[in-house]
ModelCIF file with pLDDT and N, C-alpha, C, O atoms, coordinates in Angstrom:
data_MODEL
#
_entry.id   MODEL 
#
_entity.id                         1 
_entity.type                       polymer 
_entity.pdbx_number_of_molecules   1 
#
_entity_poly.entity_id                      1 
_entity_poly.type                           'polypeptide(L)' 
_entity_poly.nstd_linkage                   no 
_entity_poly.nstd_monomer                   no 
_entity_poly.pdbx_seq_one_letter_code       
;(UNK)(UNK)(UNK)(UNK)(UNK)(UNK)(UNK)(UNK)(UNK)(UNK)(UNK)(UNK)(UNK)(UNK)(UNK)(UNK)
(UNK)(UNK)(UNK)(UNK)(UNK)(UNK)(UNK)(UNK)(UNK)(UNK)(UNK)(UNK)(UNK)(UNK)(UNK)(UNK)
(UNK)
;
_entity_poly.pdbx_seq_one_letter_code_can   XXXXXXXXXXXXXXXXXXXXXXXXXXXXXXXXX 
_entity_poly.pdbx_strand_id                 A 
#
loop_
_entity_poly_seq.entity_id 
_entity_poly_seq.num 
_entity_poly_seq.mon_id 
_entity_poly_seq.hetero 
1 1  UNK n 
1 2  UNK n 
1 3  UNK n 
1 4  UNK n 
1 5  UNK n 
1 6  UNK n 
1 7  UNK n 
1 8  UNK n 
1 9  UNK n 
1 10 UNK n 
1 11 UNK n 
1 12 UNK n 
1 13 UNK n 
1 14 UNK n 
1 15 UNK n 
1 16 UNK n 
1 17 UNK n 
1 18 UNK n 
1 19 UNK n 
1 20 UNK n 
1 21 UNK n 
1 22 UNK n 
1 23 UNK n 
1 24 UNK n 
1 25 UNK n 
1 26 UNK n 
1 27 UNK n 
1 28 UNK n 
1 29 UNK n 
1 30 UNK n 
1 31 UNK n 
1 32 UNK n 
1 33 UNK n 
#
_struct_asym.id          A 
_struct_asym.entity_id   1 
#
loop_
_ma_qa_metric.id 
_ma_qa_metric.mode 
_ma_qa_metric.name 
_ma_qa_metric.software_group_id 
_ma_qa_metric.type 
1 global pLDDT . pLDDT 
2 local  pLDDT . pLDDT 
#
_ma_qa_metric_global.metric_id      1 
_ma_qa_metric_global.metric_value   97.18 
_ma_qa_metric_global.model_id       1 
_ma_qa_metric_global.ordinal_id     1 
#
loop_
_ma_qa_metric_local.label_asym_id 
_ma_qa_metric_local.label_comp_id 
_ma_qa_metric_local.label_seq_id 
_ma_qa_metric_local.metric_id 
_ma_qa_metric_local.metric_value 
_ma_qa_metric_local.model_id 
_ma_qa_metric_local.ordinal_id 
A UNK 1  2 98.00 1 1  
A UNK 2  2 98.00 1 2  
A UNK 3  2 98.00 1 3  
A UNK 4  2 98.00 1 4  
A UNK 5  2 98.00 1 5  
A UNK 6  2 98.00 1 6  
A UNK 7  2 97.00 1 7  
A UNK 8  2 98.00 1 8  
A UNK 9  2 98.00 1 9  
A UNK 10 2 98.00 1 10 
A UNK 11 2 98.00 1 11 
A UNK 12 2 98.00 1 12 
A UNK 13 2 98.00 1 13 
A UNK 14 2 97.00 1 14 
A UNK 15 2 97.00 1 15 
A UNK 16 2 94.00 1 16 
A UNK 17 2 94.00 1 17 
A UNK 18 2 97.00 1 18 
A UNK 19 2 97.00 1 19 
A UNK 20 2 97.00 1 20 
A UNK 21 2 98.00 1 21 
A UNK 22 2 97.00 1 22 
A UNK 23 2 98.00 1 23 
A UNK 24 2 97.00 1 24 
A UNK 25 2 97.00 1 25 
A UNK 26 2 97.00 1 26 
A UNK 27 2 97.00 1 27 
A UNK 28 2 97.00 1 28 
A UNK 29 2 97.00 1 29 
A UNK 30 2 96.00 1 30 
A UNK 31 2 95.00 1 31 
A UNK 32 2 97.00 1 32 
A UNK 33 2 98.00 1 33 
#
loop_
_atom_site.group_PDB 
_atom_site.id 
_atom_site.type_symbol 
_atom_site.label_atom_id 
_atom_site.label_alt_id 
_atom_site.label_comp_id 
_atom_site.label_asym_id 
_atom_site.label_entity_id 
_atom_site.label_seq_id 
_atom_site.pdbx_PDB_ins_code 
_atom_site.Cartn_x 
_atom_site.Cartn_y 
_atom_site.Cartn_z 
_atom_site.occupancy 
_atom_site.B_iso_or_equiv 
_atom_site.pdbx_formal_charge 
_atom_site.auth_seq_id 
_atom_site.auth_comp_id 
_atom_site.auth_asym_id 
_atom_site.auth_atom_id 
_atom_site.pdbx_PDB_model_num 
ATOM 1   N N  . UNK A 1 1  ? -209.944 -179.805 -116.277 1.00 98.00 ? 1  UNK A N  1 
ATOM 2   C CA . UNK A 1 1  ? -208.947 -180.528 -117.070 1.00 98.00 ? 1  UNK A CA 1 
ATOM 3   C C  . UNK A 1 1  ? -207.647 -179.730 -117.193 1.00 98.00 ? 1  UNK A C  1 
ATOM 4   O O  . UNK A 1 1  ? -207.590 -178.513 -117.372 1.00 98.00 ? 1  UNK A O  1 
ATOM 5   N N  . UNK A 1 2  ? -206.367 -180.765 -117.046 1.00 98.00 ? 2  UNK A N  1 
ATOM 6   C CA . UNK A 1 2  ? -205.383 -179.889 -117.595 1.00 98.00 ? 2  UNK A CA 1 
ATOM 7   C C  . UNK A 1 2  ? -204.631 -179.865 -118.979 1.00 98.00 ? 2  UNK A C  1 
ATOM 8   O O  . UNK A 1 2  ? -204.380 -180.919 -119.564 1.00 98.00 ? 2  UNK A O  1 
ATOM 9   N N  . UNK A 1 3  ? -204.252 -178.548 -119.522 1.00 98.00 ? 3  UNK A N  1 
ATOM 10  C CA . UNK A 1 3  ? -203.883 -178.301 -120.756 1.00 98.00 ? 3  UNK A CA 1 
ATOM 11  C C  . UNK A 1 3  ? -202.255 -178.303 -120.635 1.00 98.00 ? 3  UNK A C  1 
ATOM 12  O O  . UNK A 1 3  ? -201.584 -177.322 -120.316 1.00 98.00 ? 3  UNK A O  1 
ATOM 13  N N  . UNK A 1 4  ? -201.718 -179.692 -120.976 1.00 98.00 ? 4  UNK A N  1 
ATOM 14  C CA . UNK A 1 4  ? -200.256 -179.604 -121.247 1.00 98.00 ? 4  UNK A CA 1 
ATOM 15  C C  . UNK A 1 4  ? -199.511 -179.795 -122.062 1.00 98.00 ? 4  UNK A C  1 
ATOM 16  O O  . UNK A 1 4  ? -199.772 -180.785 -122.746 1.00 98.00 ? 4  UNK A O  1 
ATOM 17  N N  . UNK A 1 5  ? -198.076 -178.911 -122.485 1.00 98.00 ? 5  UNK A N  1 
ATOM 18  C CA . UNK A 1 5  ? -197.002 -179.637 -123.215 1.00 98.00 ? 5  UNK A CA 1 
ATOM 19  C C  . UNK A 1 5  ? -196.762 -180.660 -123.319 1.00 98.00 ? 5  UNK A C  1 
ATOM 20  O O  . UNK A 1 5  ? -196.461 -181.442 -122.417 1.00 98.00 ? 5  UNK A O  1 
ATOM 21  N N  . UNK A 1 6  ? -196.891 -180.977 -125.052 1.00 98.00 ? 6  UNK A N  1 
ATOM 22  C CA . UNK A 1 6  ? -197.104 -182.158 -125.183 1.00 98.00 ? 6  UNK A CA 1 
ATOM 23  C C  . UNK A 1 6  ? -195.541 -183.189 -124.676 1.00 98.00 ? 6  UNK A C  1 
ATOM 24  O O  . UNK A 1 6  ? -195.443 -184.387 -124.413 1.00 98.00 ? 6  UNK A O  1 
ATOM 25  N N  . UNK A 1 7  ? -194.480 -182.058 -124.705 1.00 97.00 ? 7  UNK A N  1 
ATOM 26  C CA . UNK A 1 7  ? -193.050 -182.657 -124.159 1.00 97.00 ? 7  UNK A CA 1 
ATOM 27  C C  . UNK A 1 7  ? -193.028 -183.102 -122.658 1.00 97.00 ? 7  UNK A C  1 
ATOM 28  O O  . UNK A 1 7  ? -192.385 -184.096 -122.320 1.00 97.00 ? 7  UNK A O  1 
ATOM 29  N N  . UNK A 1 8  ? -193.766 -182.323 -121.732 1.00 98.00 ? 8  UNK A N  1 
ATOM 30  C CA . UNK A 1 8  ? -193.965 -182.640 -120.460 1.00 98.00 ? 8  UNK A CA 1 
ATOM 31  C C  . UNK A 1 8  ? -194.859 -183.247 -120.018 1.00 98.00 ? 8  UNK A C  1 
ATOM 32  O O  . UNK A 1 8  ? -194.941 -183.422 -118.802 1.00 98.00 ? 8  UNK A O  1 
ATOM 33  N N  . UNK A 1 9  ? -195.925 -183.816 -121.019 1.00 98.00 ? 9  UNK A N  1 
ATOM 34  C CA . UNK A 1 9  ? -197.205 -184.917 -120.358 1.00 98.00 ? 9  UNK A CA 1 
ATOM 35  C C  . UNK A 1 9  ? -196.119 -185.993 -120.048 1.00 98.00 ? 9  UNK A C  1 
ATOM 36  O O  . UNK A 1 9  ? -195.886 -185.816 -118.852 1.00 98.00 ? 9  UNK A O  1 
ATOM 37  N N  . UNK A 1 10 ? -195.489 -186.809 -120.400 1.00 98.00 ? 10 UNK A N  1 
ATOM 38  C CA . UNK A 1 10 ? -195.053 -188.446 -119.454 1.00 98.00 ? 10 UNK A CA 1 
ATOM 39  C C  . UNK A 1 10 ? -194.980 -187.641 -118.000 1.00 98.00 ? 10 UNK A C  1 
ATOM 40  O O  . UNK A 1 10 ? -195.951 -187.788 -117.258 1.00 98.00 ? 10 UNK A O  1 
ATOM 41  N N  . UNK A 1 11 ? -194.047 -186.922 -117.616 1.00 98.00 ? 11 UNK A N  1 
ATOM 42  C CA . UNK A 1 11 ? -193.177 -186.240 -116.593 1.00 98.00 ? 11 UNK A CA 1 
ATOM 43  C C  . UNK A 1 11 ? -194.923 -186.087 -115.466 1.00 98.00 ? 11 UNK A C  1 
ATOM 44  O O  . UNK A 1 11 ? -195.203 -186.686 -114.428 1.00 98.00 ? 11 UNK A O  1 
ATOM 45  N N  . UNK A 1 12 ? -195.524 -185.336 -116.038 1.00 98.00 ? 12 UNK A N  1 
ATOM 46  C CA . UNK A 1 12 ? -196.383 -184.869 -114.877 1.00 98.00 ? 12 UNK A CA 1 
ATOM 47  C C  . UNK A 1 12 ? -198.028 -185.910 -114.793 1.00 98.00 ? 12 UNK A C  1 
ATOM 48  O O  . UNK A 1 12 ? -198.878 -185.974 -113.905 1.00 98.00 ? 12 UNK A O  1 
ATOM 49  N N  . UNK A 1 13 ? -197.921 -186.614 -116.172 1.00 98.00 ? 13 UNK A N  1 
ATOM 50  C CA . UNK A 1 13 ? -199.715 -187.114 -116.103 1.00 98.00 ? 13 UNK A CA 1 
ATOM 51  C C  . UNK A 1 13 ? -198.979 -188.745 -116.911 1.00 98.00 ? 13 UNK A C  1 
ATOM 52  O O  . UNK A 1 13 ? -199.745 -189.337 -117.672 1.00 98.00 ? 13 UNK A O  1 
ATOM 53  N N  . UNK A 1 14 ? -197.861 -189.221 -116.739 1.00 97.00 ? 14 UNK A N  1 
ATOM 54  C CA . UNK A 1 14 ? -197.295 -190.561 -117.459 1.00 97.00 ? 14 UNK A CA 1 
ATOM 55  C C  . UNK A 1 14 ? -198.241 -190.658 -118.805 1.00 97.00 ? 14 UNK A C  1 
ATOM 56  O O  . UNK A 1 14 ? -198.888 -191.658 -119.115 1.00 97.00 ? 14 UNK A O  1 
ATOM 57  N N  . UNK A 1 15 ? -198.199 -189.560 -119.463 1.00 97.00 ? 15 UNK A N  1 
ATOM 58  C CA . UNK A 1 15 ? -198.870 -189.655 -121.043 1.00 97.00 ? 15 UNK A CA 1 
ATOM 59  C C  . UNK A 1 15 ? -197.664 -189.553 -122.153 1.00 97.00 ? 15 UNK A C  1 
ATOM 60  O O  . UNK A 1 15 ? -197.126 -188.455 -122.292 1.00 97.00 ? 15 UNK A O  1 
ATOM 61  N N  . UNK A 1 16 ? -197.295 -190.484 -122.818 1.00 94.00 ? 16 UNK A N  1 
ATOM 62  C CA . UNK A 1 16 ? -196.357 -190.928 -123.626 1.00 94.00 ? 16 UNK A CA 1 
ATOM 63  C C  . UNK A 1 16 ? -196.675 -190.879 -124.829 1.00 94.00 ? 16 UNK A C  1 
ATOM 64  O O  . UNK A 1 16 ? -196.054 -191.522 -125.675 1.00 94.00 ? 16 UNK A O  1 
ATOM 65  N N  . UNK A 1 17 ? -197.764 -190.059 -125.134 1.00 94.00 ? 17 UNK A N  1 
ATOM 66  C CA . UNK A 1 17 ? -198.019 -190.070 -126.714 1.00 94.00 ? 17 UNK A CA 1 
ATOM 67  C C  . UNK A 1 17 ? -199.136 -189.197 -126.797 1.00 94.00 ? 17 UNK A C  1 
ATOM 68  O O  . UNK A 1 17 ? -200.113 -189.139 -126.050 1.00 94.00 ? 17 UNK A O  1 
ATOM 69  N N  . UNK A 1 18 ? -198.810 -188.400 -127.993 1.00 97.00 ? 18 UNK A N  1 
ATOM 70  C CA . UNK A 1 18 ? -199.522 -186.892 -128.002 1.00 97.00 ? 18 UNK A CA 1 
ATOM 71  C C  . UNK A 1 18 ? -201.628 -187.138 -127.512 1.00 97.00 ? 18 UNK A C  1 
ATOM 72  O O  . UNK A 1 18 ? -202.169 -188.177 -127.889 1.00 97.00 ? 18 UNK A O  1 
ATOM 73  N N  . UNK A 1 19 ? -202.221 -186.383 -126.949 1.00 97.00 ? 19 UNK A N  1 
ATOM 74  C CA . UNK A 1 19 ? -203.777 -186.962 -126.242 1.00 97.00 ? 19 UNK A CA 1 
ATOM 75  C C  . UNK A 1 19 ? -204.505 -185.161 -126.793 1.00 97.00 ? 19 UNK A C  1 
ATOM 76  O O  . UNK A 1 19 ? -204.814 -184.289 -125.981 1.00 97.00 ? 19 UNK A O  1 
ATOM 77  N N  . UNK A 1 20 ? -204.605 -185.041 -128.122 1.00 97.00 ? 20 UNK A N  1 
ATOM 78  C CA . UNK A 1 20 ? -204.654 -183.389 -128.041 1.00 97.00 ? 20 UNK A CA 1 
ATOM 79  C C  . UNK A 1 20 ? -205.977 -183.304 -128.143 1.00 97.00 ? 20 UNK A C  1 
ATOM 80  O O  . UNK A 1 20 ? -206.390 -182.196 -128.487 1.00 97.00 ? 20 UNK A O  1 
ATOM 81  N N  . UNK A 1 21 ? -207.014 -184.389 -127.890 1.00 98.00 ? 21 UNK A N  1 
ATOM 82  C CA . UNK A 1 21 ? -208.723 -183.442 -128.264 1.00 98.00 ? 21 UNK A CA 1 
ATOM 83  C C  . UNK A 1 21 ? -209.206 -183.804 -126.827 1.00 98.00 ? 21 UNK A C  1 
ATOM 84  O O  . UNK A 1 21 ? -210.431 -183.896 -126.763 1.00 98.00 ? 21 UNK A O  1 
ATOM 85  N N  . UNK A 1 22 ? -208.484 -184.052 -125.552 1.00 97.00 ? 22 UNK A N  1 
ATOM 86  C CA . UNK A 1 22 ? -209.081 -184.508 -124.185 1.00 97.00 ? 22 UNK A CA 1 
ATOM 87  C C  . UNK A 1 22 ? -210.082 -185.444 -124.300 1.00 97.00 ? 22 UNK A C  1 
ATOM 88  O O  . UNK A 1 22 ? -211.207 -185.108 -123.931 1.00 97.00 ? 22 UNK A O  1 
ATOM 89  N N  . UNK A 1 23 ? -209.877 -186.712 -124.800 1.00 98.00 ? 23 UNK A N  1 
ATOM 90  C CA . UNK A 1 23 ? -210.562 -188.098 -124.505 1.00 98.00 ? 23 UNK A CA 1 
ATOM 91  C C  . UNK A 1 23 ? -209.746 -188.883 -123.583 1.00 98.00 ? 23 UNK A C  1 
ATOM 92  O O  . UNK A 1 23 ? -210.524 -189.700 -123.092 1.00 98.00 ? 23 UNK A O  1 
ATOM 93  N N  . UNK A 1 24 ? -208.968 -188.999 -123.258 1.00 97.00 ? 24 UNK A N  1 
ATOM 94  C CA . UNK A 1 24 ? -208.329 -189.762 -122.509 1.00 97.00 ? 24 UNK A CA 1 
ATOM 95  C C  . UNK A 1 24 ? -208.044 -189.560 -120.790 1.00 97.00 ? 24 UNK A C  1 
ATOM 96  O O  . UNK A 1 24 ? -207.821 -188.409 -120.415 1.00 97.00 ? 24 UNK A O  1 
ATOM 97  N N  . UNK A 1 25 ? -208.053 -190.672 -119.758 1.00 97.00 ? 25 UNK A N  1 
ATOM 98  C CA . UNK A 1 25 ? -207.020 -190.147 -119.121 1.00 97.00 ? 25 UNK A CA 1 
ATOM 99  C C  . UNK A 1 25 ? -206.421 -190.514 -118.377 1.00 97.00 ? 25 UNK A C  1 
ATOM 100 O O  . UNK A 1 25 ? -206.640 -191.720 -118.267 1.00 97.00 ? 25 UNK A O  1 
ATOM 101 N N  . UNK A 1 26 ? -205.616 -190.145 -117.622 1.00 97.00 ? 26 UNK A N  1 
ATOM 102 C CA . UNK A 1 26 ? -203.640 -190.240 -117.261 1.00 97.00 ? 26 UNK A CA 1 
ATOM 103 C C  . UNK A 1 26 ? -203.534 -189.809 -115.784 1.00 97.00 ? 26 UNK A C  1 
ATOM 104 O O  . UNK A 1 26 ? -203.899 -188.756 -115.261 1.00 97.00 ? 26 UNK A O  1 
ATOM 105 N N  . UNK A 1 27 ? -203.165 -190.480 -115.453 1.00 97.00 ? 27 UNK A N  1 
ATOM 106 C CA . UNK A 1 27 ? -202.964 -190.506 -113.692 1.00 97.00 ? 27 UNK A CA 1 
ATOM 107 C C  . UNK A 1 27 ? -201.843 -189.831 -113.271 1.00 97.00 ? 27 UNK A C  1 
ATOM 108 O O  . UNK A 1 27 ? -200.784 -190.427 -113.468 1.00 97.00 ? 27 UNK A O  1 
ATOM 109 N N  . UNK A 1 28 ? -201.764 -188.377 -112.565 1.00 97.00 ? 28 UNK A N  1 
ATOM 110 C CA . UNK A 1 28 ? -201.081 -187.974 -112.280 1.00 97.00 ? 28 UNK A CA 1 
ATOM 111 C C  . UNK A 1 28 ? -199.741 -187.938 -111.924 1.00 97.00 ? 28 UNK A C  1 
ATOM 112 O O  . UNK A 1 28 ? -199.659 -188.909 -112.676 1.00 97.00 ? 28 UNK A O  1 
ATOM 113 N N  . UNK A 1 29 ? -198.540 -187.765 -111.494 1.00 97.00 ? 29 UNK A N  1 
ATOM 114 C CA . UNK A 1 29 ? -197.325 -188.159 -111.598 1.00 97.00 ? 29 UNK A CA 1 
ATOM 115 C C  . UNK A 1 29 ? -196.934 -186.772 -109.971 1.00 97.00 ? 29 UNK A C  1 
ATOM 116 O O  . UNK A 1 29 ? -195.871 -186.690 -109.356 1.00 97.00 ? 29 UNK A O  1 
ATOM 117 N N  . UNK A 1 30 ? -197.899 -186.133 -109.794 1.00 96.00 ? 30 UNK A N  1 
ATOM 118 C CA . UNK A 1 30 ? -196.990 -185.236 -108.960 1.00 96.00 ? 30 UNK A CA 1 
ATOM 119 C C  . UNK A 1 30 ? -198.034 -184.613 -108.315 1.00 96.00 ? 30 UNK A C  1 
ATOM 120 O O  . UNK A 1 30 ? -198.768 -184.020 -109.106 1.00 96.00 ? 30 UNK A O  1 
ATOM 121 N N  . UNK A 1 31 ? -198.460 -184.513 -106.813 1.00 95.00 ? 31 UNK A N  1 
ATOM 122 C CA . UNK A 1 31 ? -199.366 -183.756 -106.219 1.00 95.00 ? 31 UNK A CA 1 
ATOM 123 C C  . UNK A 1 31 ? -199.381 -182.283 -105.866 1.00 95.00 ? 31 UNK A C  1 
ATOM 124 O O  . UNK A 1 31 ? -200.043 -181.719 -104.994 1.00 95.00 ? 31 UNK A O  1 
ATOM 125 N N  . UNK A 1 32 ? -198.509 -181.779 -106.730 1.00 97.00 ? 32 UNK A N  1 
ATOM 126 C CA . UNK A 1 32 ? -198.320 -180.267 -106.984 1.00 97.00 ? 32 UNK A CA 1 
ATOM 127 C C  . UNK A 1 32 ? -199.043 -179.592 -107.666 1.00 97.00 ? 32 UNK A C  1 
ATOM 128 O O  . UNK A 1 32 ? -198.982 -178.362 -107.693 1.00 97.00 ? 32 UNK A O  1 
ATOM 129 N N  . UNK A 1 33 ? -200.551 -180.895 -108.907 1.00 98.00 ? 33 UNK A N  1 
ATOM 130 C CA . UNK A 1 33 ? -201.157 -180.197 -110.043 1.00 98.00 ? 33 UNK A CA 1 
ATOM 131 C C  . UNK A 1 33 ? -202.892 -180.434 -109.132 1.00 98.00 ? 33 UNK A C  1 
ATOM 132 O O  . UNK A 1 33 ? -203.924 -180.007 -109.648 1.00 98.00 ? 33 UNK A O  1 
#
């Protein structure tokens, strides 16, 4: 799993609203991760 800023989740995983206990998940945005 990845652990990100909550300012840079839209940018890299299109997560638009804080996800802080890892239940959710978010489709990548960039094949660099």
């Amino acid at each position: 799993a990845p652990v990100c800023l909550e300012e840079d989740a839209k940018k890299w995983f299109g997560c638009n609203q804080p996800s802080p206990f890892m239940l959710f998940t978010h489709r990548a945005k960039t094949q660099a991760l």
